[in-house]
C-alpha atoms as a PDB file:
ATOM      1  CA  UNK A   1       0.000   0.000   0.000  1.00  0.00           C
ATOM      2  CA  UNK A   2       1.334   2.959  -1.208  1.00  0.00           C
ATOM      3  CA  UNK A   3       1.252   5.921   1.741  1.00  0.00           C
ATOM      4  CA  UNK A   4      -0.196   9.488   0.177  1.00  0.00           C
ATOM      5  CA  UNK A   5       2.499  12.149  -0.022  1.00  0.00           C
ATOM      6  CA  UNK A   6       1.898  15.021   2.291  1.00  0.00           C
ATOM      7  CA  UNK A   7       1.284  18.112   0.808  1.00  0.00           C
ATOM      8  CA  UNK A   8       4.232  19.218   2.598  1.00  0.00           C
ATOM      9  CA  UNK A   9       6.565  16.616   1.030  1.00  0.00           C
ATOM     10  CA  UNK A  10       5.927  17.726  -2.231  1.00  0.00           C
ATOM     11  CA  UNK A  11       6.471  21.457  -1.515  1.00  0.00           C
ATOM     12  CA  UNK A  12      10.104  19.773  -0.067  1.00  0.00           C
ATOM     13  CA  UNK A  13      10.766  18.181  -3.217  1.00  0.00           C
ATOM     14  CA  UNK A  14       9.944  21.398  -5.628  1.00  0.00           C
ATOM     15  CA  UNK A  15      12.148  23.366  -3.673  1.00  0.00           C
ATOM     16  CA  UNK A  16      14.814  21.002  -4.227  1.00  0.00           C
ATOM     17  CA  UNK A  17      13.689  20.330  -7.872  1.00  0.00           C
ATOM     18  CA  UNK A  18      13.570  24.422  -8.287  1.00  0.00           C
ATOM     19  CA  UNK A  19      17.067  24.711  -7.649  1.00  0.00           C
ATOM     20  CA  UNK A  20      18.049  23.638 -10.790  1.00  0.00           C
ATOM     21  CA  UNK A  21      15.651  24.677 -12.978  1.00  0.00           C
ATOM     22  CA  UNK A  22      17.460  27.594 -14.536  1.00  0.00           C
ATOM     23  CA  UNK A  23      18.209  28.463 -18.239  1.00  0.00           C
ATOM     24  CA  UNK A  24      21.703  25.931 -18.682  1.00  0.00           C
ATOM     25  CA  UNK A  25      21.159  23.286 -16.042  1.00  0.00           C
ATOM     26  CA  UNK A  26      24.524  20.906 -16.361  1.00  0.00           C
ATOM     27  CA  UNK A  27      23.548  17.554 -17.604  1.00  0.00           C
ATOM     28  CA  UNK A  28      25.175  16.244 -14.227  1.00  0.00           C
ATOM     29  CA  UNK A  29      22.672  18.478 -12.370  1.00  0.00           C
ATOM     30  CA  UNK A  30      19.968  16.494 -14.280  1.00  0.00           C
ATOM     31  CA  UNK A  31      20.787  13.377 -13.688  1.00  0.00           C
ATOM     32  CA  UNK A  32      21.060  13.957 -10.046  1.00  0.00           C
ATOM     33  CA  UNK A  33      17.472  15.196 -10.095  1.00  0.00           C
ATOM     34  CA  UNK A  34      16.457  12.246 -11.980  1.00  0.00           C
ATOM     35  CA  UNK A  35      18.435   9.646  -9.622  1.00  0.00           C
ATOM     36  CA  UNK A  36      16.822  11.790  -6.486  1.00  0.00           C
ATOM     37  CA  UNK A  37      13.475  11.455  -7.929  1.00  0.00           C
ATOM     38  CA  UNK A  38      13.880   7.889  -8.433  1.00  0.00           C
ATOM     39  CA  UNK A  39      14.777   7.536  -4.454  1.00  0.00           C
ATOM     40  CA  UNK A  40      12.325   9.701  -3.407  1.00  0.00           C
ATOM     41  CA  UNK A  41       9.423   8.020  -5.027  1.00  0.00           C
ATOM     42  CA  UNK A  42       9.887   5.185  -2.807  1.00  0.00           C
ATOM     43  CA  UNK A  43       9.831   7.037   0.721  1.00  0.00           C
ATOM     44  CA  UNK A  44       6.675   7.084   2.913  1.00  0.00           C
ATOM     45  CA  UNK A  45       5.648   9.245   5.344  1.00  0.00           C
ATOM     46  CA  UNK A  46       4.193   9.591   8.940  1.00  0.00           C
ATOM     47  CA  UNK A  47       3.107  11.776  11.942  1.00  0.00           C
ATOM     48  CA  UNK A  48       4.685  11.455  15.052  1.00  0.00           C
ATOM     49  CA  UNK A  49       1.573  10.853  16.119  1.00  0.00           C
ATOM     50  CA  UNK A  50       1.386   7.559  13.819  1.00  0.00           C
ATOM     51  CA  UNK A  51       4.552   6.860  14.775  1.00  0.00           C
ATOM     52  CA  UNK A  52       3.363   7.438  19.421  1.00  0.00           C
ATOM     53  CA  UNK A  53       6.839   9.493  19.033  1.00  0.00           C
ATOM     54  CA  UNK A  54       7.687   9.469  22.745  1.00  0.00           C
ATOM     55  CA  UNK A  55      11.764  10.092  22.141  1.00  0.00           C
ATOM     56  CA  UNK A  56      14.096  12.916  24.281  1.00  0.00           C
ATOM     57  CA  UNK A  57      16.629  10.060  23.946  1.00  0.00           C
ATOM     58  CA  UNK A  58      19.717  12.730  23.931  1.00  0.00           C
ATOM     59  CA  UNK A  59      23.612  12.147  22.989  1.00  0.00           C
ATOM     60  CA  UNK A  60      26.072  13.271  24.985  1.00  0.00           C
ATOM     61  CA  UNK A  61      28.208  14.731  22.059  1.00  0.00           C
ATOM     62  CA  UNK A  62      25.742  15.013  19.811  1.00  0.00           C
ATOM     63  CA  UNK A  63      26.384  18.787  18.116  1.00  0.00           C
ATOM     64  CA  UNK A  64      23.395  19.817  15.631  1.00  0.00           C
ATOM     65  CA  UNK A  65      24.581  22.225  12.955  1.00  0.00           C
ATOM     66  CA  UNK A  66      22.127  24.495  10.337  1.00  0.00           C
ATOM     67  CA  UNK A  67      24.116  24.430   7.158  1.00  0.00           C
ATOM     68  CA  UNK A  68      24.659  27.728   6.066  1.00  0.00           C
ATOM     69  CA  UNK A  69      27.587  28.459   3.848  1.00  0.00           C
ATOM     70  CA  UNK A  70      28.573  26.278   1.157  1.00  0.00           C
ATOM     71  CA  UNK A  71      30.842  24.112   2.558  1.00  0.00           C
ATOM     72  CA  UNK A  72      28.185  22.605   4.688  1.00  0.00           C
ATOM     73  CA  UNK A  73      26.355  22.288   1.886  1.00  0.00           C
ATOM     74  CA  UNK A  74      28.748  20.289   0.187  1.00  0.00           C
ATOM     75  CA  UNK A  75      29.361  18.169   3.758  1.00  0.00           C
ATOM     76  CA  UNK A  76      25.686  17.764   3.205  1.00  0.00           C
ATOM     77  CA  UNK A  77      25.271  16.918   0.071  1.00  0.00           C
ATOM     78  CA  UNK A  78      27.964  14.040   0.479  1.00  0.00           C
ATOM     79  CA  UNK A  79      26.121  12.531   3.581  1.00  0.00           C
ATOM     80  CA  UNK A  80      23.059  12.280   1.336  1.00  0.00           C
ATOM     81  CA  UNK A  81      25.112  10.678  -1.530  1.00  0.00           C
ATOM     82  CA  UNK A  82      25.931   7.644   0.395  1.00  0.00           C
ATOM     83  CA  UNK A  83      22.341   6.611  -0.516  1.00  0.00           C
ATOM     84  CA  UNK A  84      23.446   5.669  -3.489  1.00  0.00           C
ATOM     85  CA  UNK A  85      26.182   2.592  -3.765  1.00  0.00           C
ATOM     86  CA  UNK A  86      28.115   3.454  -7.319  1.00  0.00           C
ATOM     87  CA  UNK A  87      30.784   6.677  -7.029  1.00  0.00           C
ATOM     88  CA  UNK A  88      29.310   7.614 -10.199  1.00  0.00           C
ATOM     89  CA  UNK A  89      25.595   8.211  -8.845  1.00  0.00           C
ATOM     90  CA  UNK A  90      26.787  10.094  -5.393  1.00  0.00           C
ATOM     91  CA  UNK A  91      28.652  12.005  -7.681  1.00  0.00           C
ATOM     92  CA  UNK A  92      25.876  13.061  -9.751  1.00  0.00           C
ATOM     93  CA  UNK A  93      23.506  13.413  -6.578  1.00  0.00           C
ATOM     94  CA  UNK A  94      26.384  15.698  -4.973  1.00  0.00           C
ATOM     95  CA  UNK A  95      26.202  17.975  -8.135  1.00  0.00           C
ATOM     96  CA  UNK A  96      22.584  18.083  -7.598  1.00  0.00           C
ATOM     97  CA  UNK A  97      22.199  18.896  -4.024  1.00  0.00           C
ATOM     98  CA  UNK A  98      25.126  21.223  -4.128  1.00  0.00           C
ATOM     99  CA  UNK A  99      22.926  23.610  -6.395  1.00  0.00           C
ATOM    100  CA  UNK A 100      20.565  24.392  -3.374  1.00  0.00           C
ATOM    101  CA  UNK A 101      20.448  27.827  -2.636  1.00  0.00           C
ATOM    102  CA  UNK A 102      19.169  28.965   1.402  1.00  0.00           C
ATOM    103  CA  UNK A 103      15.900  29.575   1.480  1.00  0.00           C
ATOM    104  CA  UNK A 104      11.984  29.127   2.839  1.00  0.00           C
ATOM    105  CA  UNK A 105      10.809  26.577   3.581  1.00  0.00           C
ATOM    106  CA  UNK A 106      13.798  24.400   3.751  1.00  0.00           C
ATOM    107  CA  UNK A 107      16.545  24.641   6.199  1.00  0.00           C
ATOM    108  CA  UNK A 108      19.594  21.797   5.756  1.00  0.00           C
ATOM    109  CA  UNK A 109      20.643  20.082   9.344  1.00  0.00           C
ATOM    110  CA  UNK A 110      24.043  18.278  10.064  1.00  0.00           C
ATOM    111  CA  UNK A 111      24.498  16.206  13.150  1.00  0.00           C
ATOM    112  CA  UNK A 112      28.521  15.412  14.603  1.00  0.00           C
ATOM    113  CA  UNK A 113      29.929  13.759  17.491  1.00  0.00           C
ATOM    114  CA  UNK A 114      33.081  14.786  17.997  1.00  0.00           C
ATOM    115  CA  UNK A 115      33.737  16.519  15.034  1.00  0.00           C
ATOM    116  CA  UNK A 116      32.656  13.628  12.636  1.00  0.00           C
ATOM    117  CA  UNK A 117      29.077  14.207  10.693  1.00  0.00           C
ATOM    118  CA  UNK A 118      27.020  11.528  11.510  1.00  0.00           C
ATOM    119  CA  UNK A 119      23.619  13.043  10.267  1.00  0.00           C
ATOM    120  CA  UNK A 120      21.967  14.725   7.888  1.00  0.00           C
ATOM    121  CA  UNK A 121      17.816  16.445   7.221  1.00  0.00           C
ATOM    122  CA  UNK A 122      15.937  18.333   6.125  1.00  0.00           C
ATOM    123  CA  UNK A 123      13.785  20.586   7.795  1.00  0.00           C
ATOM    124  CA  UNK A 124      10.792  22.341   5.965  1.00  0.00           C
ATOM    125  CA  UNK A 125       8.194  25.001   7.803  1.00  0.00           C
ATOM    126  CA  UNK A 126       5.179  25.085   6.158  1.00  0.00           C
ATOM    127  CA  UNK A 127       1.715  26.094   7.327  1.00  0.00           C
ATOM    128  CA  UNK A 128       1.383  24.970  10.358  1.00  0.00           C
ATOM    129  CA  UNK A 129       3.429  21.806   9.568  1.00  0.00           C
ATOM    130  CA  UNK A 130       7.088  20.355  10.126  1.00  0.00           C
ATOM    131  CA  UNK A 131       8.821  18.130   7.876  1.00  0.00           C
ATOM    132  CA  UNK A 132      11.970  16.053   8.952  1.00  0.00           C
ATOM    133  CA  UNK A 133      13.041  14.789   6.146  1.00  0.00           C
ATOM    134  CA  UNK A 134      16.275  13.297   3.956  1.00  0.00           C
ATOM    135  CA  UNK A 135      18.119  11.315   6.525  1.00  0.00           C
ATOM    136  CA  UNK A 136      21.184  10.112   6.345  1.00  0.00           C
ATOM    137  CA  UNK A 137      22.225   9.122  10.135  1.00  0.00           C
ATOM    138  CA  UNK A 138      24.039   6.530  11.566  1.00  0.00           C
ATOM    139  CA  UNK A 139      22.682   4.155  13.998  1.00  0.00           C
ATOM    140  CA  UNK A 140      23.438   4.872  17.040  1.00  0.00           C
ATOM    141  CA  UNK A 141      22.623   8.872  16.818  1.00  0.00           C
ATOM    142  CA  UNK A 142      19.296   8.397  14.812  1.00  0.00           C
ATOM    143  CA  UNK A 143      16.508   8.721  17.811  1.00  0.00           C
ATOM    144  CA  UNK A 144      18.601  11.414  19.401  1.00  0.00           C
ATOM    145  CA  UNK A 145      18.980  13.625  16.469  1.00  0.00           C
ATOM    146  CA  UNK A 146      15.799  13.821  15.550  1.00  0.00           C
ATOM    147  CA  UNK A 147      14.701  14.228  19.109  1.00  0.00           C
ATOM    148  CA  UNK A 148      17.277  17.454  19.268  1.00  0.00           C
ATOM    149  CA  UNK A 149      16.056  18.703  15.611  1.00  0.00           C
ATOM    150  CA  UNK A 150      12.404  18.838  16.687  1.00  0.00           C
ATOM    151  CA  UNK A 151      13.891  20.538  19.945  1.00  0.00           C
ATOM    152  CA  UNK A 152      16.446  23.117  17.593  1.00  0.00           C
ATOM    153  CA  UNK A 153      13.443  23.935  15.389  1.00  0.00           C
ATOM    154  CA  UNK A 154      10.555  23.872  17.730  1.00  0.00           C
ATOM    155  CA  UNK A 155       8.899  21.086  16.522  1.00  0.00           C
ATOM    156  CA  UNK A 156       8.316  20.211  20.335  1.00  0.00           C
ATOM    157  CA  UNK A 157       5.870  23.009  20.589  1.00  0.00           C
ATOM    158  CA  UNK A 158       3.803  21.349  17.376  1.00  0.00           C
ATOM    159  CA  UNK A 159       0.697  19.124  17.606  1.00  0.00           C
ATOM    160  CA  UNK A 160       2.760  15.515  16.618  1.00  0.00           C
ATOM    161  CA  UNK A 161      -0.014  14.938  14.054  1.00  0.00           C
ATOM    162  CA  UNK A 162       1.204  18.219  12.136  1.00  0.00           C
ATOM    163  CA  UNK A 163       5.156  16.697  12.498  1.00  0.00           C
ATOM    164  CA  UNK A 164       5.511  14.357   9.903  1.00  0.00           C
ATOM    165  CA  UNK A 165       8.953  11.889   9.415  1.00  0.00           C
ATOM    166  CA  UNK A 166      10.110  10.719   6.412  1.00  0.00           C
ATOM    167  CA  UNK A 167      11.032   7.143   6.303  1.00  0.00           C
END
């Protein structure tokens, strides 16, 4: 059974999508979009409330970053390329995600212990709504990140049926 999209996912994926839609997109830029859209078509999505989130499971040396100069970007967009297995996709999918530029309603979130990234979402704001999307985390970090994102972005103070996780 296939789970609807939110309308909120969409509006996450045509800001991404956006990004690149400009008069000369690189043919590398493309097929990043394409390979995205690809991975993104199989994702579902649920409210904390579906989910009885119940998590403030916290990390000792958990440090949650907003990416906001390029480099971050580019930490980012290598996190997120790991999704794919060949060097030639995550290098396509870096070229893709490297395009984004800051703005509403998408912020980009990295997660490190000790230095190291060991996470990766998106965050998008939108009526009324959260979005925690685009995870790349590792293991043992993945219920406290996401319980310090919803703290970082006050998505604490929202109803958990307007919180939705993509997974």
């Amino acid at each position: 059974m296939t789970t609807p999209v939110p309308a909120i996912a969409s509006a996450k994926n045509q800001w991404l999508y956006q990004h690149i839609d400009v008069k000369y997109p690189t043919k590398e830029c493309l097929e990043g979009r394409k390979l995205y859209k690809q991975r993104i078509a199989n994702m579902s999505y649920k409210t904390l409330a579906e989910l009885n989130w119940q998590s403030s499971e916290t990390h000792p040396s958990l440090e949650i970053h907003k990416v906001d100069f390029h480099r971050l970007t580019v930490m980012f967009a290598l996190m997120q390329a790991k999704h794919w297995p060949q060097q030639a996709e995550q290098d396509l999918i870096v070229e893709f995600l490297t395009q984004i530029i800051y703005s509403e309603p998408c912020e980009l979130y990295l997660g490190f212990v000790d230095g190291n990234p060991v996470a990766a979402s998106i965050v998008t704001h939108l009526e009324g709504q959260l979005l925690l999307s685009d995870f790349f985390v590792e293991e043992s970090v993945k219920e406290p990140f996401v319980a310090s994102l919803l703290a970082l972005v006050d998505g604490d103070k929202i109803d958990n049926s307007d919180v939705y996780l993509e997974i």
